[in-house]
N, C-alpha and C. Protein backbone atom coordinates (compact mmCIF):
# COMPACT_ATOMS: atom_id res chain seq x y z
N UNK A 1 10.49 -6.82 -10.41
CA UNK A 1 10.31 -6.03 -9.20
C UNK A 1 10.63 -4.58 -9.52
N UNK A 2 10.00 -3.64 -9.22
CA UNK A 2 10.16 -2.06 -9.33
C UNK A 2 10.25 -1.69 -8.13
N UNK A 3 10.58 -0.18 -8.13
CA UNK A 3 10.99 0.84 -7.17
C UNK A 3 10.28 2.07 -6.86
N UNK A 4 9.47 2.02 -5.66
CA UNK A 4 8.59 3.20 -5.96
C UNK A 4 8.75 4.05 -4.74
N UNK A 5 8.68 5.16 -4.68
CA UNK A 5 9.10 6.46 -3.87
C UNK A 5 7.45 7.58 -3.72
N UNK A 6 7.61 7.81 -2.78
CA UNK A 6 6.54 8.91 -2.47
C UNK A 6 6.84 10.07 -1.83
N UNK A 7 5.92 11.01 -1.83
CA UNK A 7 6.37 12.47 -1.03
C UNK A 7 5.53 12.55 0.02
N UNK A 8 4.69 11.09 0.15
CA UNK A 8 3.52 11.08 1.34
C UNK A 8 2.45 11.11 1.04
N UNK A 9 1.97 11.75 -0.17
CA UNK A 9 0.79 12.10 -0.81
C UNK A 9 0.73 11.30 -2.26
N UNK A 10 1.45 11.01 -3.52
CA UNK A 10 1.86 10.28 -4.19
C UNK A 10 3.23 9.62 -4.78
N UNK A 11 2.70 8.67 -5.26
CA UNK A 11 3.90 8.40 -5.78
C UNK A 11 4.51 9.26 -6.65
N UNK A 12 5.53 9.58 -6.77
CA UNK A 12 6.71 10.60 -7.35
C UNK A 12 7.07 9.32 -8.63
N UNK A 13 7.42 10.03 -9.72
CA UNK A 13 8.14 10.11 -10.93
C UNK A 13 7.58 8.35 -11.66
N UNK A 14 5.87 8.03 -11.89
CA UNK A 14 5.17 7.35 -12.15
C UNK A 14 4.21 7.87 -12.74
N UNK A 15 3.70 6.92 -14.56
CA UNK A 15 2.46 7.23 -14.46
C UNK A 15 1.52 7.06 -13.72
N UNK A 16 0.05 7.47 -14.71
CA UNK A 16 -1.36 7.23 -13.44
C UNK A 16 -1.63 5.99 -13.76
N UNK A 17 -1.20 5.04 -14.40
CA UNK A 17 -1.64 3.86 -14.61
C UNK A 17 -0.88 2.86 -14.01
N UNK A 18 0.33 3.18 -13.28
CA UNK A 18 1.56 2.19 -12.60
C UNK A 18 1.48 2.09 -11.27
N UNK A 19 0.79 0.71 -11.39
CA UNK A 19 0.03 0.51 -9.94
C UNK A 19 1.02 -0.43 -9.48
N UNK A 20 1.50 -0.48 -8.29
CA UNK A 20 2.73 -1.40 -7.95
C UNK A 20 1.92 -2.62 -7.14
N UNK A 21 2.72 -3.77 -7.90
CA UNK A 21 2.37 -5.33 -7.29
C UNK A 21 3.16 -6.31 -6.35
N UNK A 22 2.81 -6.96 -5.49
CA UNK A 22 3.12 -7.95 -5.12
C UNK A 22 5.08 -8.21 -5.40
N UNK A 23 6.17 -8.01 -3.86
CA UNK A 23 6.90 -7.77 -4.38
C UNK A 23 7.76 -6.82 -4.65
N UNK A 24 7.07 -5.48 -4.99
CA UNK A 24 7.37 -4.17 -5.60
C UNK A 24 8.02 -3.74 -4.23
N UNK A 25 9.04 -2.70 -4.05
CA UNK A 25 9.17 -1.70 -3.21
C UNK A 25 8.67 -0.31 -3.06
N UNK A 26 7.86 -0.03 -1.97
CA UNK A 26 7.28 1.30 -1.95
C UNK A 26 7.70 1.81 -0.57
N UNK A 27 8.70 3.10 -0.51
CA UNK A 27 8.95 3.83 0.65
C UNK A 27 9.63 2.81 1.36
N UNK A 28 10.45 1.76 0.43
CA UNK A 28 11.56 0.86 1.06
C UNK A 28 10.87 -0.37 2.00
N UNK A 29 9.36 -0.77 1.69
CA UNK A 29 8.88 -2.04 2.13
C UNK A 29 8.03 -2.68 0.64
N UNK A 30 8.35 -3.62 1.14
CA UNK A 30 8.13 -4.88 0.33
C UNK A 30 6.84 -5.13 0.15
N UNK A 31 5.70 -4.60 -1.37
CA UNK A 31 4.56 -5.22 -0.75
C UNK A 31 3.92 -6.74 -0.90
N UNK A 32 3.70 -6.81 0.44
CA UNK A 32 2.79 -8.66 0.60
C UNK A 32 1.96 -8.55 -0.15
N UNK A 33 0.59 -7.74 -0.78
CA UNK A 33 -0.39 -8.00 -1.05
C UNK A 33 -1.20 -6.61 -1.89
N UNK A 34 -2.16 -6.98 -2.36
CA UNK A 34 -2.55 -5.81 -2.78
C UNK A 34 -4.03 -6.21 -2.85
N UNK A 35 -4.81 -5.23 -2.85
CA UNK A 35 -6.68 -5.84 -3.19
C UNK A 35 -7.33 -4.30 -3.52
N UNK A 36 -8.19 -4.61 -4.47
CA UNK A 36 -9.24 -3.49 -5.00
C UNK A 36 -10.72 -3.75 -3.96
N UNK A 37 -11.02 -2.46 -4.04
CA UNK A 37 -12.21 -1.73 -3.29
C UNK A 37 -13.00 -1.74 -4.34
N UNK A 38 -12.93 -0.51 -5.01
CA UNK A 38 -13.20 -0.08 -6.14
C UNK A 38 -12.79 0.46 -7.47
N UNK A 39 -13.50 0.70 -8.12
CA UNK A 39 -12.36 1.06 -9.65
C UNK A 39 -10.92 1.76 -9.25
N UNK A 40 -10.95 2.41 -8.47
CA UNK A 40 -10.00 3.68 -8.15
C UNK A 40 -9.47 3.62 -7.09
N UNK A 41 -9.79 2.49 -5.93
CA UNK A 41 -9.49 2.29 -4.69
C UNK A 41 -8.27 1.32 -4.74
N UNK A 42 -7.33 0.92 -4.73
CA UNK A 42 -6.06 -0.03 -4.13
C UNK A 42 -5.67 0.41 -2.86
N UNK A 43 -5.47 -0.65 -2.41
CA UNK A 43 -4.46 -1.29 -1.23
C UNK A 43 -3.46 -1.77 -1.14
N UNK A 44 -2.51 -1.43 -0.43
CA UNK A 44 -1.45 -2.12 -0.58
C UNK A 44 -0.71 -2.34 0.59
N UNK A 45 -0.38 -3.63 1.14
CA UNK A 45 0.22 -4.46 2.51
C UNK A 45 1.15 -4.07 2.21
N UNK A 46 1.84 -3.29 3.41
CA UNK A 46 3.77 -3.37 2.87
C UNK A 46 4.10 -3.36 4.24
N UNK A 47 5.55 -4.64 4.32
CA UNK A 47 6.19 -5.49 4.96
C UNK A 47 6.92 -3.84 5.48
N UNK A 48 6.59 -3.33 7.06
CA UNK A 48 7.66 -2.53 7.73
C UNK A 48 8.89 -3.21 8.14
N UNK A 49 10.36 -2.23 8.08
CA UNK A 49 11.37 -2.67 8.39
C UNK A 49 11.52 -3.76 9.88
N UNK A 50 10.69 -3.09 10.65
CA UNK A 50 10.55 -3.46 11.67
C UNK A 50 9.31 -5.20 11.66
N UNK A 51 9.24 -5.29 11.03
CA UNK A 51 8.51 -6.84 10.92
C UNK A 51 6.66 -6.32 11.11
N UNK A 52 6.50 -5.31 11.31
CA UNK A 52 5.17 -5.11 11.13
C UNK A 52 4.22 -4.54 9.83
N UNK A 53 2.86 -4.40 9.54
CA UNK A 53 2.60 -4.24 8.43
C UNK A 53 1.85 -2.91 8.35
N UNK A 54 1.99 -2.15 7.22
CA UNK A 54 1.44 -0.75 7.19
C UNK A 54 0.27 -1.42 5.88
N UNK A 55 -0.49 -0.13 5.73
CA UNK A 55 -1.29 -0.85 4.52
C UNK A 55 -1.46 0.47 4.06
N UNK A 56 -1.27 1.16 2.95
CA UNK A 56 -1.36 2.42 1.60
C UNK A 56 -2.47 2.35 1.15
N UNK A 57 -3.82 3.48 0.93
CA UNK A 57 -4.38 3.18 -0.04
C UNK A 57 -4.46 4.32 -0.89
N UNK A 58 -4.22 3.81 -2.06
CA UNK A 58 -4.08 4.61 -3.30
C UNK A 58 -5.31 4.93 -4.43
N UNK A 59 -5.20 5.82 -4.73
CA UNK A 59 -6.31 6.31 -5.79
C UNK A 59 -5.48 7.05 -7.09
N UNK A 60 -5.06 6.02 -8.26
CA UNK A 60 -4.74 6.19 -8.93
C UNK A 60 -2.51 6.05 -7.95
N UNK A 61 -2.14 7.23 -8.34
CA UNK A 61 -0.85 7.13 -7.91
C UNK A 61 -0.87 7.95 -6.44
N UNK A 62 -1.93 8.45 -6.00
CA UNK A 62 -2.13 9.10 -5.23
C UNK A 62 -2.60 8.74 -3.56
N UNK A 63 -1.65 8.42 -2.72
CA UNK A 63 -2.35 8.30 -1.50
C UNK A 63 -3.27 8.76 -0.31
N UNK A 64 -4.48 8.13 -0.74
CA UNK A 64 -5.42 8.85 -0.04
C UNK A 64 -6.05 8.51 1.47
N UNK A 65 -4.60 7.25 1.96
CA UNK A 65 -5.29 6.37 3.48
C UNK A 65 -3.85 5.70 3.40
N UNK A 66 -3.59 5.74 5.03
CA UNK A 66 -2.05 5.06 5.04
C UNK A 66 -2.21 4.63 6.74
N UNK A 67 -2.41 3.69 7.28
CA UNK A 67 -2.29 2.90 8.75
C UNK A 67 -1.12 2.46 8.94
N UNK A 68 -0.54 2.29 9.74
CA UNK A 68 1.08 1.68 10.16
C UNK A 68 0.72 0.55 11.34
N UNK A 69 1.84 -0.28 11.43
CA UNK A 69 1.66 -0.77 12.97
C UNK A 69 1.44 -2.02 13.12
N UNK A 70 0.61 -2.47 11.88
CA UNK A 70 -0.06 -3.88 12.16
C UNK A 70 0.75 -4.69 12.87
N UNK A 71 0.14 -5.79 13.54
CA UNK A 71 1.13 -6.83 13.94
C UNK A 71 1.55 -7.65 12.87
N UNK A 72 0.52 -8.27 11.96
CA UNK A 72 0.66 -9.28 10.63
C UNK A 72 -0.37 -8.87 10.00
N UNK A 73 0.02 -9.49 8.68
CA UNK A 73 -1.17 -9.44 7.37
C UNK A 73 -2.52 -9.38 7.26
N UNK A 74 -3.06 -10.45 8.53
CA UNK A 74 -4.22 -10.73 8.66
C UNK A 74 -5.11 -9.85 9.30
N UNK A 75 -3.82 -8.89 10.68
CA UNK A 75 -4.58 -7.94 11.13
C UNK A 75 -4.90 -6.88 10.11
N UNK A 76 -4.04 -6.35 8.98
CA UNK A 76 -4.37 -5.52 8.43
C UNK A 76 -5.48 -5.50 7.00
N UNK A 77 -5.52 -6.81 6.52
CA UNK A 77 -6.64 -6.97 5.61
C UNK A 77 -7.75 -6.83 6.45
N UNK A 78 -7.83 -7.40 7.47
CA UNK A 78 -9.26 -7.87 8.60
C UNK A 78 -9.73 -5.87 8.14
N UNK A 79 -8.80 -5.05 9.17
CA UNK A 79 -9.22 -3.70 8.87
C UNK A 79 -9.27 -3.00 7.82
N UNK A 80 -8.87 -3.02 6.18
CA UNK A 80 -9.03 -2.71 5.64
C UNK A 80 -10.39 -3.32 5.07
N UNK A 81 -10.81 -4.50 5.08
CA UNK A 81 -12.24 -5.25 4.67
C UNK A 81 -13.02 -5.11 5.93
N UNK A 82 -13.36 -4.44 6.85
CA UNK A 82 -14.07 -3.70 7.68
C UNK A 82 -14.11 -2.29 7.37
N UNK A 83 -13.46 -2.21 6.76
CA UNK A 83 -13.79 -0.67 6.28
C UNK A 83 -12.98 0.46 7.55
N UNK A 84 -12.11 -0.21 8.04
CA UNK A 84 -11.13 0.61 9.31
C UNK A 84 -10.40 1.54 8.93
N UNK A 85 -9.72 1.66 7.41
CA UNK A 85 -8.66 2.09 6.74
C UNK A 85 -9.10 2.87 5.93
């Protein structure tokens, strides 16, 4: 399990190749899940303190799409594979 920190825009003090998995902590939530778009596109489900789910999407170490709020997992894959996110 790793530790990953952001300034909002990327991840801070990571290469461009350290893509965080399943597990990992990012901005102090836990992520459930992760799924590719495209070469350069990741996602990433992360468990809010509050029991709801945000979903990150990253381009390289760089966040370029961030939703909060979800109720559960399912709502937030559903919108990210609709293309909502």
């Amino acid at each position: 399990m790793s530790i990953y920190v952001s300034d909002g825009k990327k991840l801070v003090d990571v290469e461009y190749d350290d893509i965080p998995d399943v597990n990992d902590i990012v901005d102090g939530m836990r992520v459930l899940s992760t799924d590719k778009r495209a070469e350069d596109e990741n996602a990433m489900f992360l468990l809010e303190p509050n029991g709801n789910v945000s979903c990150y999407v990253f381009d390289e170490i760089f966040i370029v799409g961030k939703v909060t709020g979800f109720e559960n997992l399912v709502d937030a894959v559903k919108a990210w594979n609709n293309n909502e996110i």
